[in-house]
PDB file of N, CA and C in Angstrom:
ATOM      1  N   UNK A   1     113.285 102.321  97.097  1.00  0.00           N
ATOM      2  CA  UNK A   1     112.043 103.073  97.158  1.00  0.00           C
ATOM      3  C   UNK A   1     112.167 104.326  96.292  1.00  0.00           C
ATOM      4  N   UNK A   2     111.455 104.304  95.414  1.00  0.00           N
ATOM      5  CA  UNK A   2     111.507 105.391  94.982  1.00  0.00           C
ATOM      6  C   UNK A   2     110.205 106.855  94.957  1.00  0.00           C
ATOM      7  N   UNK A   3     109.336 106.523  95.502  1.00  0.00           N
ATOM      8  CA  UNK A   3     108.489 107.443  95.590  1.00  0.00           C
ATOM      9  C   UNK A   3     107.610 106.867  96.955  1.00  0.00           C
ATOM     10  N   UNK A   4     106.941 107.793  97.555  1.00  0.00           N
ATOM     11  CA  UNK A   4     105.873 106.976  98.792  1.00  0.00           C
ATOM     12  C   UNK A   4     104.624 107.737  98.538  1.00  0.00           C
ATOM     13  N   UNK A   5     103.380 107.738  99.022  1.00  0.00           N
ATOM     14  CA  UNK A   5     102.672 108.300  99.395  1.00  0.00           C
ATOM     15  C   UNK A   5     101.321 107.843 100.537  1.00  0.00           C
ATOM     16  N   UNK A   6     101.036 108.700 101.432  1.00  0.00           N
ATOM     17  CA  UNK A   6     100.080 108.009 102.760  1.00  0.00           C
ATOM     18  C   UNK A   6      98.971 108.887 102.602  1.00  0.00           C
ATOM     19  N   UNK A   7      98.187 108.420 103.177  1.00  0.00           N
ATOM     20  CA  UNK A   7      96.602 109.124 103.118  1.00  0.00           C
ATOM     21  C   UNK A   7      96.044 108.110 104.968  1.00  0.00           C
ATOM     22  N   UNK A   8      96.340 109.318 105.586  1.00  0.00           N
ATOM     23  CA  UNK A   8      95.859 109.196 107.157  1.00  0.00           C
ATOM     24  C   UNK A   8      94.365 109.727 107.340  1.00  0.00           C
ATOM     25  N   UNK A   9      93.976 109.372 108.535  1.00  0.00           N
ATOM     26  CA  UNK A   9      92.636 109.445 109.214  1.00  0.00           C
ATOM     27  C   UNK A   9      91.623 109.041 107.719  1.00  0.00           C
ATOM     28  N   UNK A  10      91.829 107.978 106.923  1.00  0.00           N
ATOM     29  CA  UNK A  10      90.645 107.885 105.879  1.00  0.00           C
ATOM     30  C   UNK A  10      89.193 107.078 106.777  1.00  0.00           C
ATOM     31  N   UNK A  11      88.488 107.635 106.474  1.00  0.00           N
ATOM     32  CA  UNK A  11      86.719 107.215 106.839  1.00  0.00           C
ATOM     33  C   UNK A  11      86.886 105.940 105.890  1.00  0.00           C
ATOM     34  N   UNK A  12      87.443 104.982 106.418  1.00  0.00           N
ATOM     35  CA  UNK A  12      87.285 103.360 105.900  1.00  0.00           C
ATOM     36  C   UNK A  12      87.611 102.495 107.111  1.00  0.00           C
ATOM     37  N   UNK A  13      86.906 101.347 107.341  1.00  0.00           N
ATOM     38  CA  UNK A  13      87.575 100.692 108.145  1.00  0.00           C
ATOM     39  C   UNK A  13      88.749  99.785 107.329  1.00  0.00           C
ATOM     40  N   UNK A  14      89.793  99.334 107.896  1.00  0.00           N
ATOM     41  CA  UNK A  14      91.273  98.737 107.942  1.00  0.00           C
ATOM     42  C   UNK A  14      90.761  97.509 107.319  1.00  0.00           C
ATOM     43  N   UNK A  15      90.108  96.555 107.798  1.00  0.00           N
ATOM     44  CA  UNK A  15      89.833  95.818 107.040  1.00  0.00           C
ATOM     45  C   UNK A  15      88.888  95.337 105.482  1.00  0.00           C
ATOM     46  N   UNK A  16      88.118  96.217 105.249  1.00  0.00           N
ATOM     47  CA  UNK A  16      87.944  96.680 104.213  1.00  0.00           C
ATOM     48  C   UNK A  16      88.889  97.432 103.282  1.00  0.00           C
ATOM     49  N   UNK A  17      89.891  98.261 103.295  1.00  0.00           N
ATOM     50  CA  UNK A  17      90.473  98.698 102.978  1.00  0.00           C
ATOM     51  C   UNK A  17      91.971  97.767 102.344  1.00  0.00           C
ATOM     52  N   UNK A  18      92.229  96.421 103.307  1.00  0.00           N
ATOM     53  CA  UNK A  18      93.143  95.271 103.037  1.00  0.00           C
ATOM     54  C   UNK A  18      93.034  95.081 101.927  1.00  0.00           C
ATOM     55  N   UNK A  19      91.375  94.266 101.470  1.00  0.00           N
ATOM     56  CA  UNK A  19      91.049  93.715 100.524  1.00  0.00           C
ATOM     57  C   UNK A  19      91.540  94.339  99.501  1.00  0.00           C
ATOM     58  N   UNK A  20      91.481  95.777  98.981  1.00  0.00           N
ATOM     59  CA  UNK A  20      91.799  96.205  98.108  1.00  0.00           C
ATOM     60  C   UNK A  20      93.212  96.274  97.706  1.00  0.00           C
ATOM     61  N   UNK A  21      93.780  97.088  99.005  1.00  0.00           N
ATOM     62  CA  UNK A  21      95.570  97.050  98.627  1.00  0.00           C
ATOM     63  C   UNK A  21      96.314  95.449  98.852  1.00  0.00           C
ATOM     64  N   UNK A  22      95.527  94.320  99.204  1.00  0.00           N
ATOM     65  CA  UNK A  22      96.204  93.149  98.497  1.00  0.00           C
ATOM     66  C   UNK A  22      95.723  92.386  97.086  1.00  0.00           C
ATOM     67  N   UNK A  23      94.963  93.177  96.590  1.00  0.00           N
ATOM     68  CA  UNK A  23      94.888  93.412  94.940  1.00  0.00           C
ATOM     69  C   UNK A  23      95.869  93.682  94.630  1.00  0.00           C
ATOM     70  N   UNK A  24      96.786  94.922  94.313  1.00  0.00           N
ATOM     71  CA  UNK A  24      97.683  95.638  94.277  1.00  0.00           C
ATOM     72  C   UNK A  24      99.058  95.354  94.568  1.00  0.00           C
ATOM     73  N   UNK A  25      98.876  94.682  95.579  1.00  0.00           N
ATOM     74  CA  UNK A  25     100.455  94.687  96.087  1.00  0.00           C
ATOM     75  C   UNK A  25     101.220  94.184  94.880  1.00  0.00           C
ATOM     76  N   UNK A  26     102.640  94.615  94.943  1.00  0.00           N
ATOM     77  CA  UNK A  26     103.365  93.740  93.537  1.00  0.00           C
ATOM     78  C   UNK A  26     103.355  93.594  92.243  1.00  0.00           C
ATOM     79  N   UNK A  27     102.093  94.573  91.800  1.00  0.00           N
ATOM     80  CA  UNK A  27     101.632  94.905  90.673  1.00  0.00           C
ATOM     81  C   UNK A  27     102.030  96.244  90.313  1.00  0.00           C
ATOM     82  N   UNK A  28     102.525  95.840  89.248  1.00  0.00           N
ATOM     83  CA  UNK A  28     103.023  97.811  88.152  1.00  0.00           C
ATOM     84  C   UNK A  28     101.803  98.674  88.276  1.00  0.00           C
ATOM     85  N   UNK A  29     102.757  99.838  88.649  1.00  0.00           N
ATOM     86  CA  UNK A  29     101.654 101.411  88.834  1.00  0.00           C
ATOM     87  C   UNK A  29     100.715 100.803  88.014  1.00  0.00           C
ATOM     88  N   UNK A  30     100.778 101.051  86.753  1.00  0.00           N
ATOM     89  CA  UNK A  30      99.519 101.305  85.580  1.00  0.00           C
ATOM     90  C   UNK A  30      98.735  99.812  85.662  1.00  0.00           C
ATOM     91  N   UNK A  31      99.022  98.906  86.017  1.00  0.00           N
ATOM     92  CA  UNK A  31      98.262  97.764  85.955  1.00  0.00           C
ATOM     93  C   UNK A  31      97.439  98.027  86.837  1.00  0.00           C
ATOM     94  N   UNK A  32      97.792  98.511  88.284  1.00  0.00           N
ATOM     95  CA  UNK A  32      97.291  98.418  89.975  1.00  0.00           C
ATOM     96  C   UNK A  32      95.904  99.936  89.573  1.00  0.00           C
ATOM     97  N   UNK A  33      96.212 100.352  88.677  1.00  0.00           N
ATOM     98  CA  UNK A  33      95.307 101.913  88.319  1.00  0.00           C
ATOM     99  C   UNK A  33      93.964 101.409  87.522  1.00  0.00           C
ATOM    100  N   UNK A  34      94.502 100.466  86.544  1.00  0.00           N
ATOM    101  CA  UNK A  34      93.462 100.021  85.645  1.00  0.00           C
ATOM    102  C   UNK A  34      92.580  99.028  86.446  1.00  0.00           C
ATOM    103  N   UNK A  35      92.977  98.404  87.689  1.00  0.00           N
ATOM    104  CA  UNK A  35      92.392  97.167  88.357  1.00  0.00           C
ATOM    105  C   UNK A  35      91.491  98.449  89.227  1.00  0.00           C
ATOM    106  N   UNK A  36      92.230  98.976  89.802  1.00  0.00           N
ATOM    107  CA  UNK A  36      91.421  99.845  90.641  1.00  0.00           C
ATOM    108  C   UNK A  36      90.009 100.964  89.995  1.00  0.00           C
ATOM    109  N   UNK A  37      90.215 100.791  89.350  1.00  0.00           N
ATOM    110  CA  UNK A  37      89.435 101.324  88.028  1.00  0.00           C
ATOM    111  C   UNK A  37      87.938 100.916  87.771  1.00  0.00           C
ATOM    112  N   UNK A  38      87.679  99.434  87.999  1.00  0.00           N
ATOM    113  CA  UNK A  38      87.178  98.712  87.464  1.00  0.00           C
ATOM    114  C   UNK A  38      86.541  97.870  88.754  1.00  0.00           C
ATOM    115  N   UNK A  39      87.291  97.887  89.934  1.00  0.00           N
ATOM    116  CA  UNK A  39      86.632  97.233  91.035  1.00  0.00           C
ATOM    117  C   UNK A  39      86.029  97.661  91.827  1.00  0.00           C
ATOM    118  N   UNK A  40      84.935  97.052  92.344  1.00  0.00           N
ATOM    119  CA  UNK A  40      83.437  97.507  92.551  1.00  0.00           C
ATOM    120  C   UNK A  40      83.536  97.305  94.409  1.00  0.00           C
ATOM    121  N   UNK A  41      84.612  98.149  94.833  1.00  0.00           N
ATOM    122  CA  UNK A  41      84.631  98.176  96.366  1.00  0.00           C
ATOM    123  C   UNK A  41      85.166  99.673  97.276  1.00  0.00           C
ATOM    124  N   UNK A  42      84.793  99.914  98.034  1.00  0.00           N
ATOM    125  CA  UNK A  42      84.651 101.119  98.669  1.00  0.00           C
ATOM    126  C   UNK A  42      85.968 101.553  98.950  1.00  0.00           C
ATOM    127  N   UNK A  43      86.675 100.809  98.986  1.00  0.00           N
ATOM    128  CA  UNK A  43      88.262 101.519  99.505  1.00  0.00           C
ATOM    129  C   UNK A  43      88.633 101.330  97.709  1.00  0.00           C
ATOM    130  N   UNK A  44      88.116 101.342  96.269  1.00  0.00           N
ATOM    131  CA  UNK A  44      89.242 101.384  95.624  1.00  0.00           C
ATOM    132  C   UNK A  44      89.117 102.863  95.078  1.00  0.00           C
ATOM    133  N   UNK A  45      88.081 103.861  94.961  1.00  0.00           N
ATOM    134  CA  UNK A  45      88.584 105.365  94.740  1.00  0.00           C
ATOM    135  C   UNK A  45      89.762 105.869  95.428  1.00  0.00           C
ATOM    136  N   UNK A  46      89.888 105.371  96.973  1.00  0.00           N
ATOM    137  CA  UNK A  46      90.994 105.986  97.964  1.00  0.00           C
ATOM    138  C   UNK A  46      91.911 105.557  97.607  1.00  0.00           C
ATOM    139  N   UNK A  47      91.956 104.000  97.587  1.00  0.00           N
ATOM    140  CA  UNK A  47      93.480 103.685  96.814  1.00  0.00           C
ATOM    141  C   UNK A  47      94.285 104.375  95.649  1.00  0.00           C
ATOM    142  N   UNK A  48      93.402 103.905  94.826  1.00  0.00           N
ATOM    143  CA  UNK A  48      93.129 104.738  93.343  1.00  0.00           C
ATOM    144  C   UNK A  48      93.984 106.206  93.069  1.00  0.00           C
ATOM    145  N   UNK A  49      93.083 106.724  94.061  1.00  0.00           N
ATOM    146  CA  UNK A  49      93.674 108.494  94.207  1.00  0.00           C
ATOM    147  C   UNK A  49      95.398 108.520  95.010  1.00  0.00           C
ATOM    148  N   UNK A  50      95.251 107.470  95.668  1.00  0.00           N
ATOM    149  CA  UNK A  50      96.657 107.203  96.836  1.00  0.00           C
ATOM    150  C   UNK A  50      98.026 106.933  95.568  1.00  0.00           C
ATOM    151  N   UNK A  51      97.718 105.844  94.532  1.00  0.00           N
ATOM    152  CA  UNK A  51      98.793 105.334  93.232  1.00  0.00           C
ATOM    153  C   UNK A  51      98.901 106.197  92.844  1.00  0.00           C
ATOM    154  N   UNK A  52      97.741 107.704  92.248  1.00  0.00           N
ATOM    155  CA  UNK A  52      97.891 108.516  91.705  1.00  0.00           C
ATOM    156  C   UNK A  52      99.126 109.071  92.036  1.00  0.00           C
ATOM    157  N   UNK A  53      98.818 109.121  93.739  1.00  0.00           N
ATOM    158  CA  UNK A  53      99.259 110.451  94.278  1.00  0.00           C
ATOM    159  C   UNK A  53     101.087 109.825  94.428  1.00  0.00           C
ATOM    160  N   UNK A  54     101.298 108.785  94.940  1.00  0.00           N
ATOM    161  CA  UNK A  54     102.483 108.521  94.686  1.00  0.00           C
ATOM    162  C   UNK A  54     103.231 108.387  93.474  1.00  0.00           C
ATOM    163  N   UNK A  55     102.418 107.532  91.856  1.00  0.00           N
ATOM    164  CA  UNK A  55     103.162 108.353  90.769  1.00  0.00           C
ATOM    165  C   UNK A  55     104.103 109.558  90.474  1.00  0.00           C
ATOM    166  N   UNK A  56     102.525 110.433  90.931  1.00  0.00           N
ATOM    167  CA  UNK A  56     103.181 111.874  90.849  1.00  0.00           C
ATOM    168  C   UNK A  56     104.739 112.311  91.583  1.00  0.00           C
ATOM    169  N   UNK A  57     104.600 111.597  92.941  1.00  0.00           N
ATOM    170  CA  UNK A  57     105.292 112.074  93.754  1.00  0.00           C
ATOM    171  C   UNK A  57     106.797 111.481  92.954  1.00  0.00           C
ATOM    172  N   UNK A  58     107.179 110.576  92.635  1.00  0.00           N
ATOM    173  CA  UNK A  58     107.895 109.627  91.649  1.00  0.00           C
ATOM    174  C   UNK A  58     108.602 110.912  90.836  1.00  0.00           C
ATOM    175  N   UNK A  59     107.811 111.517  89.626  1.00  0.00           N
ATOM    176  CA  UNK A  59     107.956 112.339  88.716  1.00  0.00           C
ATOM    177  C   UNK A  59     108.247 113.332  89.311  1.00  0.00           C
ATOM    178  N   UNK A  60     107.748 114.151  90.333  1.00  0.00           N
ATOM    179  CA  UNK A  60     108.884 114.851  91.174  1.00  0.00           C
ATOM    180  C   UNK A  60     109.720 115.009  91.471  1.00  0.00           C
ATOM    181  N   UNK A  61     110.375 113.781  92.225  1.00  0.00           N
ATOM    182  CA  UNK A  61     111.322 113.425  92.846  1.00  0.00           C
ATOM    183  C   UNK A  61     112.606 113.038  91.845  1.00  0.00           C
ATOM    184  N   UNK A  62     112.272 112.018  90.435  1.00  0.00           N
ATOM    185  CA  UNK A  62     112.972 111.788  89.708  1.00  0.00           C
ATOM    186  C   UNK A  62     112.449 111.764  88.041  1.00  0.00           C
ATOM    187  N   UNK A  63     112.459 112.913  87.529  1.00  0.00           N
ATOM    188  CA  UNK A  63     111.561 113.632  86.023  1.00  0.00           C
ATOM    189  C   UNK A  63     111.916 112.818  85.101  1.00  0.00           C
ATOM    190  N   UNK A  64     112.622 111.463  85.001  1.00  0.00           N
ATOM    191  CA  UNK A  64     112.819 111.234  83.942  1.00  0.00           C
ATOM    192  C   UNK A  64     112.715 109.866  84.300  1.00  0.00           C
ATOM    193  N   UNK A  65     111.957 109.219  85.467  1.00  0.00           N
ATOM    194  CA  UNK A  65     111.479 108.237  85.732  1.00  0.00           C
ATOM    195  C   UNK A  65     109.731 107.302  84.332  1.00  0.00           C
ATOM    196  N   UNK A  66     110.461 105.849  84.674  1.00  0.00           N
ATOM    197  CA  UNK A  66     109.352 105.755  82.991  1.00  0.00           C
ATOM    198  C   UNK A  66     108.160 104.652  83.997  1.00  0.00           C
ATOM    199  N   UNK A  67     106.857 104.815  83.514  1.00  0.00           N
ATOM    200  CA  UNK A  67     105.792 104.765  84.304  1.00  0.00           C
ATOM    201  C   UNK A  67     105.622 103.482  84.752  1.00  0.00           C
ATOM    202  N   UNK A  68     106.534 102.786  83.265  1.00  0.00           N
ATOM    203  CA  UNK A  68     106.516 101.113  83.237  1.00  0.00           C
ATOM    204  C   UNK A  68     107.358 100.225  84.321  1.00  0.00           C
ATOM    205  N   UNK A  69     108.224 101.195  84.773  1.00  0.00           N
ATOM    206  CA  UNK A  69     109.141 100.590  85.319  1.00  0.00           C
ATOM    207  C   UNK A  69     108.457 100.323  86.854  1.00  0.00           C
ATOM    208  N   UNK A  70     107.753 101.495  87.397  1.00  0.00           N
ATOM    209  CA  UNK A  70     106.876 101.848  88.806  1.00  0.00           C
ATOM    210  C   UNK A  70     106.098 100.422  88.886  1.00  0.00           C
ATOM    211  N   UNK A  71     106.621  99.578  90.131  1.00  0.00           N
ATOM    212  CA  UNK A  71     105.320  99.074  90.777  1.00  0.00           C
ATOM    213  C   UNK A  71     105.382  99.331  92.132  1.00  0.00           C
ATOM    214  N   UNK A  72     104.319  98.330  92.387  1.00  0.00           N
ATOM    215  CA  UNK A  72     103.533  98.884  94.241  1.00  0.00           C
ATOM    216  C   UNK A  72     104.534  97.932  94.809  1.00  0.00           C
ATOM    217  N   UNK A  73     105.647  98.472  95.594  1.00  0.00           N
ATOM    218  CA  UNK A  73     106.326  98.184  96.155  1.00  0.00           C
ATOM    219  C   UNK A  73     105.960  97.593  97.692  1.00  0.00           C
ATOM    220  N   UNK A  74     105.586  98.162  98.183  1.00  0.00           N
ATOM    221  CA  UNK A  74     104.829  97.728  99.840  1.00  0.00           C
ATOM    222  C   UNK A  74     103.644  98.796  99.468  1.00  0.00           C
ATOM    223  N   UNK A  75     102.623  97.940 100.199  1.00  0.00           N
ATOM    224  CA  UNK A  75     101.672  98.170 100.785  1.00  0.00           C
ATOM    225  C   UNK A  75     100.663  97.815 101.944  1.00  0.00           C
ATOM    226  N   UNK A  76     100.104  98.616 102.561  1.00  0.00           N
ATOM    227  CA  UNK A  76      99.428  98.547 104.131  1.00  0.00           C
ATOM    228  C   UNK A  76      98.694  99.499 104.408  1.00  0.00           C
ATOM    229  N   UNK A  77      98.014  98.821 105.616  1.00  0.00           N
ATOM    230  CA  UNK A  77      96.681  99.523 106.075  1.00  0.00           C
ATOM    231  C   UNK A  77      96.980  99.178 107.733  1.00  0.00           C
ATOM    232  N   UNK A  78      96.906 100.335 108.127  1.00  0.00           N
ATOM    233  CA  UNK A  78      97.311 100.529 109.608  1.00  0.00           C
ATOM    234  C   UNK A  78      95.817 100.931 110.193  1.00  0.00           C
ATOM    235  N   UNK A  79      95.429 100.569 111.371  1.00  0.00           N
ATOM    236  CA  UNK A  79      94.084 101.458 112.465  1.00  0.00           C
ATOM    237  C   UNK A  79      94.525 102.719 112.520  1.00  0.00           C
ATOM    238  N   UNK A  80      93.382 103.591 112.092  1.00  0.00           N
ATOM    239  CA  UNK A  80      93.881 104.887 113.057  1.00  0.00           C
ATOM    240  C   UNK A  80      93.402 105.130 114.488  1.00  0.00           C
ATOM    241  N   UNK A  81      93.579 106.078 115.117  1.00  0.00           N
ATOM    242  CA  UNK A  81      92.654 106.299 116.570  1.00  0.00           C
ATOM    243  C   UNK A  81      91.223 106.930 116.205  1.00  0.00           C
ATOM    244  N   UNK A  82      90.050 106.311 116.775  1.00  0.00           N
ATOM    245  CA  UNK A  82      88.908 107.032 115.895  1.00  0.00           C
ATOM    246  C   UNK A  82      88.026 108.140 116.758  1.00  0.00           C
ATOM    247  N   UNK A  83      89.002 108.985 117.336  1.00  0.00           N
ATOM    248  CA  UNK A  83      88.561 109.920 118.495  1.00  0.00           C
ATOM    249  C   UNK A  83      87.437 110.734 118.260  1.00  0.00           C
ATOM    250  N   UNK A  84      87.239 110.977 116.444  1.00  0.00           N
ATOM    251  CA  UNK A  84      86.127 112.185 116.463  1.00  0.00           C
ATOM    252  C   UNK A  84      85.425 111.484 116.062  1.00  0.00           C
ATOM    253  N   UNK A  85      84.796 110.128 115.829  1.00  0.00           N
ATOM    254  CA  UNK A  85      83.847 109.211 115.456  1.00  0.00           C
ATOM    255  C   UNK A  85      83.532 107.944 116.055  1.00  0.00           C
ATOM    256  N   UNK A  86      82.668 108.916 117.472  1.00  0.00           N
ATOM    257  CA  UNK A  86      82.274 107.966 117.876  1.00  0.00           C
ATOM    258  C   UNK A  86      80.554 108.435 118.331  1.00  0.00           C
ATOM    259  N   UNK A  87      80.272 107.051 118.350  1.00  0.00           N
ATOM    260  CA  UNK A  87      78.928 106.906 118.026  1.00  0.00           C
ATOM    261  C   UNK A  87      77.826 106.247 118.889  1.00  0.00           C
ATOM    262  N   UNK A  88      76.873 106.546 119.268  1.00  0.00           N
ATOM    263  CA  UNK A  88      76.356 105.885 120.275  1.00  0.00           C
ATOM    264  C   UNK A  88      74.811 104.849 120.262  1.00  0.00           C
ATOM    265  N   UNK A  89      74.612 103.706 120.626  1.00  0.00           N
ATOM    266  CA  UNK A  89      73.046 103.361 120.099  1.00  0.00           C
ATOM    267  C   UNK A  89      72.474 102.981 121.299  1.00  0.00           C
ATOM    268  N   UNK A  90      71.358 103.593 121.187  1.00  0.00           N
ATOM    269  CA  UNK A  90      70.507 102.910 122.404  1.00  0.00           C
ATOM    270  C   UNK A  90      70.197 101.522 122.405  1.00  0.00           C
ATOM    271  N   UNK A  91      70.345 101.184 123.698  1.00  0.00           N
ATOM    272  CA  UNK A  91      69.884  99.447 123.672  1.00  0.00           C
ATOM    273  C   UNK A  91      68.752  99.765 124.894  1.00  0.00           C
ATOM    274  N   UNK A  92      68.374  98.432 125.306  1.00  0.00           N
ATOM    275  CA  UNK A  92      67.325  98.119 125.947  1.00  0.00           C
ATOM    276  C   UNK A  92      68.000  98.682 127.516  1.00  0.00           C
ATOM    277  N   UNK A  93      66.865  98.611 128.428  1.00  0.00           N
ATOM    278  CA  UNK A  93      66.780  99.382 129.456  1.00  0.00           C
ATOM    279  C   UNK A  93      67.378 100.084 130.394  1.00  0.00           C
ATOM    280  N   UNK A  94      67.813 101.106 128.875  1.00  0.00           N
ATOM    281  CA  UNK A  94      68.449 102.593 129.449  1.00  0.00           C
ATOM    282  C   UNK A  94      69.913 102.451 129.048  1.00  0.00           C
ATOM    283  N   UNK A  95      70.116 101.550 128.424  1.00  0.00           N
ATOM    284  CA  UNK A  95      72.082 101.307 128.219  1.00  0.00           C
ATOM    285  C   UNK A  95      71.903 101.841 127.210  1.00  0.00           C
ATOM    286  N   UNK A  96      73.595 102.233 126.826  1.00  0.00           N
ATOM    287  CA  UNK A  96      73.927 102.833 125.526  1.00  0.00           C
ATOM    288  C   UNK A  96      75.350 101.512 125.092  1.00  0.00           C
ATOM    289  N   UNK A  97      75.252 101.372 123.697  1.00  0.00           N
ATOM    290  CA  UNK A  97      76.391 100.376 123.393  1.00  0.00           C
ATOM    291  C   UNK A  97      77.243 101.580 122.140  1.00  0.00           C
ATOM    292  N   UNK A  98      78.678 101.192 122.070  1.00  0.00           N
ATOM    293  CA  UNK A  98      79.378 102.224 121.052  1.00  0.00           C
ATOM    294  C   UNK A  98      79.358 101.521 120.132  1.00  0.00           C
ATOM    295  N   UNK A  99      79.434 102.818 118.890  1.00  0.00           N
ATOM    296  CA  UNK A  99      79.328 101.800 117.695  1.00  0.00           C
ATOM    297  C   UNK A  99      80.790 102.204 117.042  1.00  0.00           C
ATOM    298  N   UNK A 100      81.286 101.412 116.083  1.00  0.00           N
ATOM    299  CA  UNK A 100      82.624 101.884 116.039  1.00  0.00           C
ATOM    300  C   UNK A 100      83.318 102.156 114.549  1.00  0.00           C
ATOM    301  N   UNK A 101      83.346 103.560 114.477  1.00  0.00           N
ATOM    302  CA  UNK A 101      83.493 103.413 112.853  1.00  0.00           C
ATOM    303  C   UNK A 101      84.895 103.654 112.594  1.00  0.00           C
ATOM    304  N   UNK A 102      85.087 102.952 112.013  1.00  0.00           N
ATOM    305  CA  UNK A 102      86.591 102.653 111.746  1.00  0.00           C
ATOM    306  C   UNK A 102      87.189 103.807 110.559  1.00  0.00           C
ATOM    307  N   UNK A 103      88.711 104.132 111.007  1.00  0.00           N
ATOM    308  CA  UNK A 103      89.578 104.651 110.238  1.00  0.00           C
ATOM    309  C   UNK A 103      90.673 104.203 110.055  1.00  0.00           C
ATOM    310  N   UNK A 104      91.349 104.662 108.926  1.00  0.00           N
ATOM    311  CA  UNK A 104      92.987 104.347 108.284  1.00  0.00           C
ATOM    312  C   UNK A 104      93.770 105.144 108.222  1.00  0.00           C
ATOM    313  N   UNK A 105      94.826 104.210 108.337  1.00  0.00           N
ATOM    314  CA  UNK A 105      96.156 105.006 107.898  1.00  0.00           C
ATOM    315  C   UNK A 105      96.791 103.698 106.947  1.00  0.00           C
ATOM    316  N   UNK A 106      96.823 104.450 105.420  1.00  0.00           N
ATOM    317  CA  UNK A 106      97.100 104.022 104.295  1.00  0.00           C
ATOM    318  C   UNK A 106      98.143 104.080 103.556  1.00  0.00           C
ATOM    319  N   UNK A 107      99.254 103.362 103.582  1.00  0.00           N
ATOM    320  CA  UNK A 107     100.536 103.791 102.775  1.00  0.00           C
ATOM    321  C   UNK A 107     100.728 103.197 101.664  1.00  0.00           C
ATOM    322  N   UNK A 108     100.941 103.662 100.921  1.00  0.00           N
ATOM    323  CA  UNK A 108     101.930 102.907  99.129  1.00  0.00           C
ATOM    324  C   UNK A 108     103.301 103.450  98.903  1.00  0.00           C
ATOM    325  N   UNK A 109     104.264 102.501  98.810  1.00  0.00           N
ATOM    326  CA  UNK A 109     105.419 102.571  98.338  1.00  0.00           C
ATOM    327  C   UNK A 109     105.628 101.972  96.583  1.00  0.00           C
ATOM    328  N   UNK A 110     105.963 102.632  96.309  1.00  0.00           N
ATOM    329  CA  UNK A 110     106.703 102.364  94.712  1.00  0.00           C
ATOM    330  C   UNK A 110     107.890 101.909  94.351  1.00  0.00           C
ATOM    331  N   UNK A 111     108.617 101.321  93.912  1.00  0.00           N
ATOM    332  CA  UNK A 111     109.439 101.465  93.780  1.00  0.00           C
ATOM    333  C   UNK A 111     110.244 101.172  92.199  1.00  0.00           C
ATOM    334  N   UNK A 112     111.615 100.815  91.812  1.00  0.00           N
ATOM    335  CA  UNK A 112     111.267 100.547  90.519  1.00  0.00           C
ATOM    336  C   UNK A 112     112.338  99.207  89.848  1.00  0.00           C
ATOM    337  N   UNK A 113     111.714  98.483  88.856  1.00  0.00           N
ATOM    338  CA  UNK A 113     112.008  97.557  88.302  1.00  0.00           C
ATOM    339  C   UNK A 113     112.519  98.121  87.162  1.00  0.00           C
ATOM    340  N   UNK A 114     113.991  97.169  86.853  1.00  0.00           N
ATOM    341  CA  UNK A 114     115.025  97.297  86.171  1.00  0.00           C
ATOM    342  C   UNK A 114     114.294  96.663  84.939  1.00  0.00           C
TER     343      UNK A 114
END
C-alpha cells in the first residue's frame, strides 16, 4: 500500500456509489481519473476528488513516486449511520413512513506496480 485516502459521511447512497468504484477497481491512477472524468453518474465527482486526494497523499508520503506506476489498489463503499438525515412522509390516515437517505464511507487504496 502505498498511499490511502477515505471520504466518510458522503451524501450518496452505498449502492450507487459501488457502481462507480467497480469501474475503477484495478485500474492505474490516471486511467481510473480520465474514466471518472467522463462518466455520467453521481458518485463519480466524489470518487474523482477521493483518486485525487489519495495521489496526492502518495507524493507526500513518497516524492519521488511516478504516477504510472499508482493503481487503485482496493476499493469500497461501506453504509454509514444516517443519524442527521432522516426524513419523514406522510401516508394515509395519520401515519408517517421514514424515508431513508443514504450515506458513505468511501475508501481508495493505491498502491504500486513494478
Amino acid at each position: 500500500m502505498v498511499s490511502k485516502a477515505i471520504a466518510r459521511f458522503t451524501r450518496i447512497s452505498p449502492r450507487k456509489a459501488r457502481v462507480v468504484i467497480n469501474l475503477i477497481r484495478g485500474r492505474q491512477a490516471g486511467e481510473a481519473l480520465q474514466l471518472l472524468e467522463f462518466t455520467q453518474k453521481a458518485a463519480a465527482p466524489i470518487v474523482k476528488k477521493l483518486v485525487e486526494s489519495a495521489v496526492a497523499n502518495a507524493r507526500v508520503k513518497s516524492p519521488g513516486v511516478d504516477l504510472d506506476t499508482l493503481f487503485v489498489e482496493k476499493a469500497f463503499v461501506d453504509k454509514a449511520p444516517n443519524k442527521q438525515m432522516r426524513r419523514w412522509r406522510p401516508r394515509a390516515m395519520g401515519r408517517a413512513t421514514r424515508i431513508q437517505k443514504g450515506m458513505s464511507h468511501i475508501t481508495i487504496e493505491l498502491g504500486e506496480r513494478s
